[in-house]
PDB file of N, CA and C in Angstrom:
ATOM      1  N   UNK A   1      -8.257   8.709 -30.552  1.00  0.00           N
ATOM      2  CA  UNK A   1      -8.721   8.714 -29.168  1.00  0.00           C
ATOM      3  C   UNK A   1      -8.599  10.117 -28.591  1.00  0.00           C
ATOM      4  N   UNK A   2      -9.330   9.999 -27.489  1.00  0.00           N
ATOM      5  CA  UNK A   2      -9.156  11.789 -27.031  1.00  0.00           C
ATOM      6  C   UNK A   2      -7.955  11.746 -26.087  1.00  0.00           C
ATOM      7  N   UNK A   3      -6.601  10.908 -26.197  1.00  0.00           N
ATOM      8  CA  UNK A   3      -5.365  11.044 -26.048  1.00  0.00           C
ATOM      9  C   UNK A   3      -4.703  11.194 -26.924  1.00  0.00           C
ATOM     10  N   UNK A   4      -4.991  11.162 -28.336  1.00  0.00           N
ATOM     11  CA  UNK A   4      -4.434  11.691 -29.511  1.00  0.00           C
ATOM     12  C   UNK A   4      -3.391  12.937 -28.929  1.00  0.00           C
ATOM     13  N   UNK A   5      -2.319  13.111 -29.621  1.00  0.00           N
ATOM     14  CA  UNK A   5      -1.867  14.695 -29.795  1.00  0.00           C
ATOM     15  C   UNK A   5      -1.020  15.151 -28.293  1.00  0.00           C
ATOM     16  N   UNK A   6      -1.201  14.274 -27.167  1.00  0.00           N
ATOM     17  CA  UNK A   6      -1.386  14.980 -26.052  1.00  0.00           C
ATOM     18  C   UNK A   6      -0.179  14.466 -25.254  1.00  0.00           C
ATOM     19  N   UNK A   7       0.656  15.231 -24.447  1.00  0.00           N
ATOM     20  CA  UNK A   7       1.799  14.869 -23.559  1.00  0.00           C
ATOM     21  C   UNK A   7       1.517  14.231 -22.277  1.00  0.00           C
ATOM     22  N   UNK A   8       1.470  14.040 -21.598  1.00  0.00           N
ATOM     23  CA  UNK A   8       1.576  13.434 -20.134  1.00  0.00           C
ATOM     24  C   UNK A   8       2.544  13.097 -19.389  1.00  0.00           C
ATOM     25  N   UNK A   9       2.643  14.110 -18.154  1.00  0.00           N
ATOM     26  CA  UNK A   9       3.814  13.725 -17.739  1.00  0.00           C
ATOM     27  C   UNK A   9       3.482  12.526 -16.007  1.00  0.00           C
ATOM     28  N   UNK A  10       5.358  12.360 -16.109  1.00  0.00           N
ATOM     29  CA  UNK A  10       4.679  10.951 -14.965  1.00  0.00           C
ATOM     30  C   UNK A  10       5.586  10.978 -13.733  1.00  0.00           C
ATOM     31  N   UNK A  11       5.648  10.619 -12.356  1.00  0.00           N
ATOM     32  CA  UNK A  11       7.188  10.422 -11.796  1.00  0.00           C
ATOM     33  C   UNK A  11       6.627   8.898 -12.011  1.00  0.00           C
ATOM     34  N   UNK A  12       7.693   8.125 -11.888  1.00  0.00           N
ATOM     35  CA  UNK A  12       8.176   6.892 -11.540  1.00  0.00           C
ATOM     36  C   UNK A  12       9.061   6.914 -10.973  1.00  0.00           C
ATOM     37  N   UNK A  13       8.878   6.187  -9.794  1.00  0.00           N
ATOM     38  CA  UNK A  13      10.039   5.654  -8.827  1.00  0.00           C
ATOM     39  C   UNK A  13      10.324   4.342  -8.350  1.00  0.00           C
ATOM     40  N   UNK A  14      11.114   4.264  -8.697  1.00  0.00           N
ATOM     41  CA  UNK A  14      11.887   2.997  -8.329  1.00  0.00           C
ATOM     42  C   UNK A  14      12.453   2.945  -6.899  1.00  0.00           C
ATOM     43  N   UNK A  15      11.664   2.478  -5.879  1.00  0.00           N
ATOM     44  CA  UNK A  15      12.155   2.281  -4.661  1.00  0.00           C
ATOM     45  C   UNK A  15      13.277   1.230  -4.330  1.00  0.00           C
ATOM     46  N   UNK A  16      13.789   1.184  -3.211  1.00  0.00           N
ATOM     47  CA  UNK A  16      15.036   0.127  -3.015  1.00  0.00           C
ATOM     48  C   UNK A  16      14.915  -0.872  -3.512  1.00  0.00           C
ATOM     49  N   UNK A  17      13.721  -1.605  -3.095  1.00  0.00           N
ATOM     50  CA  UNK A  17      12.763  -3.080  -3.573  1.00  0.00           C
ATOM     51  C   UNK A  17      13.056  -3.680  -5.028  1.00  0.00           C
ATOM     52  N   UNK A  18      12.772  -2.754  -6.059  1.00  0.00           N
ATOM     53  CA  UNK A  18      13.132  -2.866  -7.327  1.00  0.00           C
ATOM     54  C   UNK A  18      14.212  -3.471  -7.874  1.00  0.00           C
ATOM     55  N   UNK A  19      14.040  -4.045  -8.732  1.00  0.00           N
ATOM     56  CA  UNK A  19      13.110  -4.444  -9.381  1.00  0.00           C
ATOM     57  C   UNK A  19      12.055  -6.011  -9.009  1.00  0.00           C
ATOM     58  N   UNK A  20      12.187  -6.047  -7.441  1.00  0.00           N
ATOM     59  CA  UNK A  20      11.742  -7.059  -6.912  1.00  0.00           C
ATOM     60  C   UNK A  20      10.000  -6.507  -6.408  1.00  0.00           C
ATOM     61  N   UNK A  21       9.767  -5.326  -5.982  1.00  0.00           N
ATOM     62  CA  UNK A  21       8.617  -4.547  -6.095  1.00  0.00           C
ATOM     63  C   UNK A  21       8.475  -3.746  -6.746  1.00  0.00           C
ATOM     64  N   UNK A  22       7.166  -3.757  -7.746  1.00  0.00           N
ATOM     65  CA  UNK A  22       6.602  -2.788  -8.639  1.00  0.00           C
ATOM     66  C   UNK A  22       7.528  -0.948  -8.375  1.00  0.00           C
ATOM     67  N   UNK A  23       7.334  -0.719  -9.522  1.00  0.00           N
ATOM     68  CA  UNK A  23       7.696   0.812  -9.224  1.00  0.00           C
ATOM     69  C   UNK A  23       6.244   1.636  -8.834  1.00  0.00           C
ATOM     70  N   UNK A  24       6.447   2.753  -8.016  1.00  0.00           N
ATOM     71  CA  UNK A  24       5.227   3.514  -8.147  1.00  0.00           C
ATOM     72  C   UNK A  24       5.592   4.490  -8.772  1.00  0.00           C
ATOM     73  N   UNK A  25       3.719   4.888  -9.843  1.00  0.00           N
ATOM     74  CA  UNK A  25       3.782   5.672 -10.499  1.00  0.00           C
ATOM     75  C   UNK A  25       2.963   6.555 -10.701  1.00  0.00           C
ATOM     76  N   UNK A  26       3.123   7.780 -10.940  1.00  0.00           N
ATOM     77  CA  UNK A  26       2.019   8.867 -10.869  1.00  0.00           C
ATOM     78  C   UNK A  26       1.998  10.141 -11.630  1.00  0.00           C
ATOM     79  N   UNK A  27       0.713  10.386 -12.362  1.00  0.00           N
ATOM     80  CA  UNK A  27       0.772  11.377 -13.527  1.00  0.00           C
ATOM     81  C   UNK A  27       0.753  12.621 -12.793  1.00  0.00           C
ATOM     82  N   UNK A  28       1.749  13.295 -13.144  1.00  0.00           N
ATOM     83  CA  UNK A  28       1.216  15.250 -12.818  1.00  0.00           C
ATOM     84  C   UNK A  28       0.570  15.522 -13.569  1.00  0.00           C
ATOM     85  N   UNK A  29       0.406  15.127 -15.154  1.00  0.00           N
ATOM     86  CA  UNK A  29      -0.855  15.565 -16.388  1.00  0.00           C
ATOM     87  C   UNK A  29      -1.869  14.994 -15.141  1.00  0.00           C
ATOM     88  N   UNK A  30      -2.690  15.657 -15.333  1.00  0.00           N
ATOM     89  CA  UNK A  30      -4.497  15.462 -15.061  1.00  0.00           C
ATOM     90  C   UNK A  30      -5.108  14.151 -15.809  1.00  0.00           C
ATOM     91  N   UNK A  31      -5.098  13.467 -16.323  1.00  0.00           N
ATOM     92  CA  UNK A  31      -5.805  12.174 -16.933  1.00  0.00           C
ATOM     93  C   UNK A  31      -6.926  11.958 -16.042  1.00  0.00           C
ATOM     94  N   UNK A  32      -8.289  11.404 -16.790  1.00  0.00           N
ATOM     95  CA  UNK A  32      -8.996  10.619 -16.463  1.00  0.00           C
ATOM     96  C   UNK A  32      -9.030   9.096 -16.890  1.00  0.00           C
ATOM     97  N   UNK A  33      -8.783   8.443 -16.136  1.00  0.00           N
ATOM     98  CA  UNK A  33      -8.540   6.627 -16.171  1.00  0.00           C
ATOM     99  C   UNK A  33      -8.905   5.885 -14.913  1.00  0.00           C
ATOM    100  N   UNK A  34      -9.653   4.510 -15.109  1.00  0.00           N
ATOM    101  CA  UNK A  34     -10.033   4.028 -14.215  1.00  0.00           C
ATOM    102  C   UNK A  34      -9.101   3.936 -12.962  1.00  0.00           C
ATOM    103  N   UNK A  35      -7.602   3.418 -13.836  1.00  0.00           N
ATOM    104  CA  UNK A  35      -7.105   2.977 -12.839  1.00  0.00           C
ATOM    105  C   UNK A  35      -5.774   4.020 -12.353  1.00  0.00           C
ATOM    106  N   UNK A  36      -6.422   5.462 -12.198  1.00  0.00           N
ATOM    107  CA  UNK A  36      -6.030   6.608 -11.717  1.00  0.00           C
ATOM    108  C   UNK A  36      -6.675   7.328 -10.360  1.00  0.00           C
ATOM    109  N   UNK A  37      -5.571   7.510  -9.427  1.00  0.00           N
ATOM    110  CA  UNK A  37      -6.671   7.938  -8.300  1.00  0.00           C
ATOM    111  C   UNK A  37      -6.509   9.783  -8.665  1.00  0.00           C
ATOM    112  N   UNK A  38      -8.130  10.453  -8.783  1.00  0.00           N
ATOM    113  CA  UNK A  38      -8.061  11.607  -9.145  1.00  0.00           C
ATOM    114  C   UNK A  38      -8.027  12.507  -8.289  1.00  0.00           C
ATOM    115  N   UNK A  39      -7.648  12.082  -7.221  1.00  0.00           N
ATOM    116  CA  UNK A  39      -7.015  13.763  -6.135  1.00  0.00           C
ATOM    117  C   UNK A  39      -5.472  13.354  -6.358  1.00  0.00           C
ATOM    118  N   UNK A  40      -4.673  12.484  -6.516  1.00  0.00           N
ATOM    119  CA  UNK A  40      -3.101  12.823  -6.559  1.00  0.00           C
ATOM    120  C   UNK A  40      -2.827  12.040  -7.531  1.00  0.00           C
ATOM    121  N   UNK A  41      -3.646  11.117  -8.279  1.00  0.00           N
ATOM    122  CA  UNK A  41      -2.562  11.366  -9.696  1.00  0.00           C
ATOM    123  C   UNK A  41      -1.950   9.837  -9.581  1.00  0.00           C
ATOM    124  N   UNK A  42      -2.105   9.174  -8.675  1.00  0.00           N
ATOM    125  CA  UNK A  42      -1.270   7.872  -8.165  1.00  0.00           C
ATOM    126  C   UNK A  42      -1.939   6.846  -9.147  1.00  0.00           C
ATOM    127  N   UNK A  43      -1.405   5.883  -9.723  1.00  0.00           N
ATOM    128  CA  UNK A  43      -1.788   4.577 -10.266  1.00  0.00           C
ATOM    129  C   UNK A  43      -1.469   3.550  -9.726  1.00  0.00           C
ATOM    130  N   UNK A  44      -3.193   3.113  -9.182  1.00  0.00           N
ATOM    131  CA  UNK A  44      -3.530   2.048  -8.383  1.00  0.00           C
ATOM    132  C   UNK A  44      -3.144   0.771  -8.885  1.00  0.00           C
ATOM    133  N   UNK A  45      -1.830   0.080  -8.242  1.00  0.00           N
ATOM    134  CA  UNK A  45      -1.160  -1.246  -8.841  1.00  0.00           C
ATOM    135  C   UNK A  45      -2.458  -1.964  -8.892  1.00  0.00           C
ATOM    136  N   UNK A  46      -3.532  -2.037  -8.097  1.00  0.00           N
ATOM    137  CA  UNK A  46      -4.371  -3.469  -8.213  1.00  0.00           C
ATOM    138  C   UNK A  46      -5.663  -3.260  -9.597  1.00  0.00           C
ATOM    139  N   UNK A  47      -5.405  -2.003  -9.802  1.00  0.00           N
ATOM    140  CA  UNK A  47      -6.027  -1.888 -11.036  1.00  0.00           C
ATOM    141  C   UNK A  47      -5.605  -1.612 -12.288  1.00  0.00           C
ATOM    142  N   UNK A  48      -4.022  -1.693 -12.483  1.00  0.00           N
ATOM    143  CA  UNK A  48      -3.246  -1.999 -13.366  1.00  0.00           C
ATOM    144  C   UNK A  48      -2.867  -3.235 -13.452  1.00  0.00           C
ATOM    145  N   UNK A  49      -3.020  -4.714 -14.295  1.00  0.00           N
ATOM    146  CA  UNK A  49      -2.077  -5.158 -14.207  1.00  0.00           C
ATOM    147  C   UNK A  49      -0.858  -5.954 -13.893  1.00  0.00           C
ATOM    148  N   UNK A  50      -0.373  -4.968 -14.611  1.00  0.00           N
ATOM    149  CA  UNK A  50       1.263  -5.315 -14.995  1.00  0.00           C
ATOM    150  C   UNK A  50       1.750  -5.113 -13.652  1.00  0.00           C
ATOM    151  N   UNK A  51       1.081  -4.156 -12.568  1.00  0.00           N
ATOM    152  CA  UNK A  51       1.943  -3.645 -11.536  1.00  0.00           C
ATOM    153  C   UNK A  51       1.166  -4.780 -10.159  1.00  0.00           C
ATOM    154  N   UNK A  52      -0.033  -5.253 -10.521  1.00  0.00           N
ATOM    155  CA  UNK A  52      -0.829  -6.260  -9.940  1.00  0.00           C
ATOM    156  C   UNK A  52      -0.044  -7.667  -9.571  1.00  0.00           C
ATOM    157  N   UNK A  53       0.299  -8.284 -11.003  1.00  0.00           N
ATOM    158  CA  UNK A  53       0.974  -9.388 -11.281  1.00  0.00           C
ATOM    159  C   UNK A  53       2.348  -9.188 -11.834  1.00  0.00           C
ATOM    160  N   UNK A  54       3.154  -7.560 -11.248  1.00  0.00           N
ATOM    161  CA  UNK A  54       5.009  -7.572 -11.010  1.00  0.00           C
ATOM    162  C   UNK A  54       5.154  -9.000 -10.822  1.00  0.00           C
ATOM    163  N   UNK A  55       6.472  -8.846 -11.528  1.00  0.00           N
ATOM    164  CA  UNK A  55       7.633  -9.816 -10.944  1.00  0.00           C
ATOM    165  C   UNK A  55       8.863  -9.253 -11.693  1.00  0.00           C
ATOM    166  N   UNK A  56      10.267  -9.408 -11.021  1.00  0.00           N
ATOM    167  CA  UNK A  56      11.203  -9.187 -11.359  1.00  0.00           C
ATOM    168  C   UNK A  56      11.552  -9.018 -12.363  1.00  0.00           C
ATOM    169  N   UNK A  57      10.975  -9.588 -13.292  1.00  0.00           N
ATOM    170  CA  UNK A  57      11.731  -9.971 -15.110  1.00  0.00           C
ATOM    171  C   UNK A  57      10.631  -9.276 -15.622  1.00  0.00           C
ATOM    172  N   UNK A  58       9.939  -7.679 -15.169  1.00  0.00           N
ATOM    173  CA  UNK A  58       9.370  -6.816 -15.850  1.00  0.00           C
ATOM    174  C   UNK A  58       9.857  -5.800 -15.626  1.00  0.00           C
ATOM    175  N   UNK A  59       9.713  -5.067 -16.631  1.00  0.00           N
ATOM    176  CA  UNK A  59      10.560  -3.711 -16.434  1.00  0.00           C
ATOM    177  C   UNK A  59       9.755  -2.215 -16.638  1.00  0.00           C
ATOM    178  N   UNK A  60      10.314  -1.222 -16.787  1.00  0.00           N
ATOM    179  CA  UNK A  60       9.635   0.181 -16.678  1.00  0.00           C
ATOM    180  C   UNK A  60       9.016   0.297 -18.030  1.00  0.00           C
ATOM    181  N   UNK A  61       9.438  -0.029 -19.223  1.00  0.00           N
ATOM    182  CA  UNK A  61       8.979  -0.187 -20.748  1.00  0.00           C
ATOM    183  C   UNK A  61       7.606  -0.999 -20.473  1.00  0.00           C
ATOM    184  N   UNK A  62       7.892  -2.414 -19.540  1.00  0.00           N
ATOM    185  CA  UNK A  62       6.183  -2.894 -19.720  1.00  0.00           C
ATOM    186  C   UNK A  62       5.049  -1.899 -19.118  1.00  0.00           C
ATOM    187  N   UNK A  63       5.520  -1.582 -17.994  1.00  0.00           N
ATOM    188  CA  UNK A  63       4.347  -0.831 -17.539  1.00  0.00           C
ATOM    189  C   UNK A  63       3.842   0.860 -18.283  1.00  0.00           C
ATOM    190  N   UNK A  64       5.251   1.149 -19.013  1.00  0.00           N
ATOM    191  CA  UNK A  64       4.781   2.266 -19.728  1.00  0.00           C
ATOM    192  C   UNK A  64       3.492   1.534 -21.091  1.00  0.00           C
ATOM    193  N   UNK A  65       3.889   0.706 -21.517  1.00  0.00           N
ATOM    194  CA  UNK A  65       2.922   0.143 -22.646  1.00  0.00           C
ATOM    195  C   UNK A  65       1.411   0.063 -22.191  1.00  0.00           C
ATOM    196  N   UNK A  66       1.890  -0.672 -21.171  1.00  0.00           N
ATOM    197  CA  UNK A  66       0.636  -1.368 -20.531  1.00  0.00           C
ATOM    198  C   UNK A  66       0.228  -0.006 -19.815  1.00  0.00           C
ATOM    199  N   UNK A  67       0.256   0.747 -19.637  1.00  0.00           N
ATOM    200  CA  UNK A  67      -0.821   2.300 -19.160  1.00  0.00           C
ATOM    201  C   UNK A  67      -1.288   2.996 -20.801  1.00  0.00           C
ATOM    202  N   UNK A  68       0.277   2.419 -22.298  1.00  0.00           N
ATOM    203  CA  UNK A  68      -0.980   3.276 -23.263  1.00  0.00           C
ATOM    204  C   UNK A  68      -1.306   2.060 -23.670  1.00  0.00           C
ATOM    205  N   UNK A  69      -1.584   1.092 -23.599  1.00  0.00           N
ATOM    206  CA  UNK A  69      -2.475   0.126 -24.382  1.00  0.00           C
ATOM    207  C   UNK A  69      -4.223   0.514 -23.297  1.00  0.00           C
ATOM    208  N   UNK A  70      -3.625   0.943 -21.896  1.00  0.00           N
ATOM    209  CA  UNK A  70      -5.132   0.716 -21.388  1.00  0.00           C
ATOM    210  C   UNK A  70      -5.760   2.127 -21.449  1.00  0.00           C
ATOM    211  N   UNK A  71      -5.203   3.320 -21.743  1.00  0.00           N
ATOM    212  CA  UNK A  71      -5.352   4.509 -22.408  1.00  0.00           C
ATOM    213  C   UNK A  71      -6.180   4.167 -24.123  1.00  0.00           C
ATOM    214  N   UNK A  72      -6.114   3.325 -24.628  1.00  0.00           N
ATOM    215  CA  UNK A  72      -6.662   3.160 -26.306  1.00  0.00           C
ATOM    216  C   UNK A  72      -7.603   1.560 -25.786  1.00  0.00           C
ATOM    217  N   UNK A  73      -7.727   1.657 -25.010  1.00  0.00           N
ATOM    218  CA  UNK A  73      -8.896   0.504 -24.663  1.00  0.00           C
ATOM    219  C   UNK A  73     -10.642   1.069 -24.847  1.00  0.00           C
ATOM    220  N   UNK A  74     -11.125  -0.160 -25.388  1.00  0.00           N
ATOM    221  CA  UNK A  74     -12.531   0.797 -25.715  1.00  0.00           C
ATOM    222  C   UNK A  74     -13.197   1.366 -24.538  1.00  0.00           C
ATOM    223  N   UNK A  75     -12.941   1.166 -23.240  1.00  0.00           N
ATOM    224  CA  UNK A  75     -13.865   1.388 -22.091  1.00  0.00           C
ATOM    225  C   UNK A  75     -13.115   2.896 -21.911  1.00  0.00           C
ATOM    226  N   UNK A  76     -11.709   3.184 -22.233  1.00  0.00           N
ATOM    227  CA  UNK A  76     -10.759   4.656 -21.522  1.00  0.00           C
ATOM    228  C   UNK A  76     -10.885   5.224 -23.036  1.00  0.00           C
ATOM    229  N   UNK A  77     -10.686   4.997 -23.836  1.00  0.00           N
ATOM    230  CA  UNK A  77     -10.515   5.849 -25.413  1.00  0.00           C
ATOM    231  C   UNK A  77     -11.309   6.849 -25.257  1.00  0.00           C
ATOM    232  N   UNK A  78     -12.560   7.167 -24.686  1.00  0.00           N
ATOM    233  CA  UNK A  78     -13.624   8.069 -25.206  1.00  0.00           C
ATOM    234  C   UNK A  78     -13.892   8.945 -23.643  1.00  0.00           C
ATOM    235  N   UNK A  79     -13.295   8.197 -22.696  1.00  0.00           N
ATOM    236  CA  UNK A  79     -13.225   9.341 -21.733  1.00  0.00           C
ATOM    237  C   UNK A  79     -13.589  10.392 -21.230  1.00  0.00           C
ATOM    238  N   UNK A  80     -14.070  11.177 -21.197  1.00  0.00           N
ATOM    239  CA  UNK A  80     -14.195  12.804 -21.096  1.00  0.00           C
ATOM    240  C   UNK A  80     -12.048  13.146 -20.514  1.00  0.00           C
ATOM    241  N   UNK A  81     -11.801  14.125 -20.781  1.00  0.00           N
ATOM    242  CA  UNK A  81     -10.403  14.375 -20.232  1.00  0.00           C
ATOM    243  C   UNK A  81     -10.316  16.213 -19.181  1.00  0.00           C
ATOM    244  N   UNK A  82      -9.406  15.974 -18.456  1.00  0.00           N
ATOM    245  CA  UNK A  82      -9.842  17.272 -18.416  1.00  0.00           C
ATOM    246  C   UNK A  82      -8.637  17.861 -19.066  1.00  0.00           C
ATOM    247  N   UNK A  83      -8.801  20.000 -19.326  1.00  0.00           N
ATOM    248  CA  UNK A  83      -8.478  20.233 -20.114  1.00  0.00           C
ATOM    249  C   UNK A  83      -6.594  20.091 -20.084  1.00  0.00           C
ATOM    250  N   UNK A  84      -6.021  20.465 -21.634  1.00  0.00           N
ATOM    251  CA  UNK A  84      -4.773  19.542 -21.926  1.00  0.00           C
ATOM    252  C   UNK A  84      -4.076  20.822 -20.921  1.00  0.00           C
ATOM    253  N   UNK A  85      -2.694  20.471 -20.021  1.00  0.00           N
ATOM    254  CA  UNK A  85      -2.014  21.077 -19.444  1.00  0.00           C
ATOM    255  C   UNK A  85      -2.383  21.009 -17.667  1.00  0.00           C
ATOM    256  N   UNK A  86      -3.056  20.933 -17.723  1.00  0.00           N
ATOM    257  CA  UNK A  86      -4.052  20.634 -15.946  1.00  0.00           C
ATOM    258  C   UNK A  86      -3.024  19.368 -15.421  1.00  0.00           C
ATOM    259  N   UNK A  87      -2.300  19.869 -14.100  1.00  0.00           N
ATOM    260  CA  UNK A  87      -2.100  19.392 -13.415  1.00  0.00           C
ATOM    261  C   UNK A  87      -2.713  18.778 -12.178  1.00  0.00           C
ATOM    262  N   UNK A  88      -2.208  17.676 -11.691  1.00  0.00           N
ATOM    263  CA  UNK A  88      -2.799  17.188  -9.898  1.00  0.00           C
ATOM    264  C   UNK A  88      -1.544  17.898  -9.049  1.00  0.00           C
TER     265      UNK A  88
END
């Protein structure tokens, strides 16, 4: 995939709520993904998901999977990206 090879970095935060509300999360890597907003980088819970249908008895490991399983999905795999190191 044209995420092969490539780092990405993320904050996640765990607000007070937690693990009773989703964490928010957001790439400083540059990615192109649907369910990425591309002026800051934020990942839109209602288009993820795992962060859609949270509940307590999920944790930071699911939602890391569940962003690379939808990263190697046939609709995000082929992407255009922008170039590797580009920050928001």
């Amino acid at each position: 995939t044209v995420h092969e090879n490539r780092i990405y970095s993320l904050k996640i935060i765990c607000g007070e709520s937690y693990p009773d509300k989703p964490p928010l999360v957001q790439f400083v890597s540059r990615i192109n993904l649907p369910f990425v907003n591309q002026t800051n980088g934020m990942v839109d819970p209602m288009k993820l998901p795992v962060l859609a249908n949270w509940t307590r008895n999920l944790s930071l490991e699911n939602v890391l999977v569940e962003m690379r399983k939808e990263m190697g999905s046939f609709n995000n795999r082929k992407l255009p990206q922008p170039p590797e190191g580009s920050t928001f």
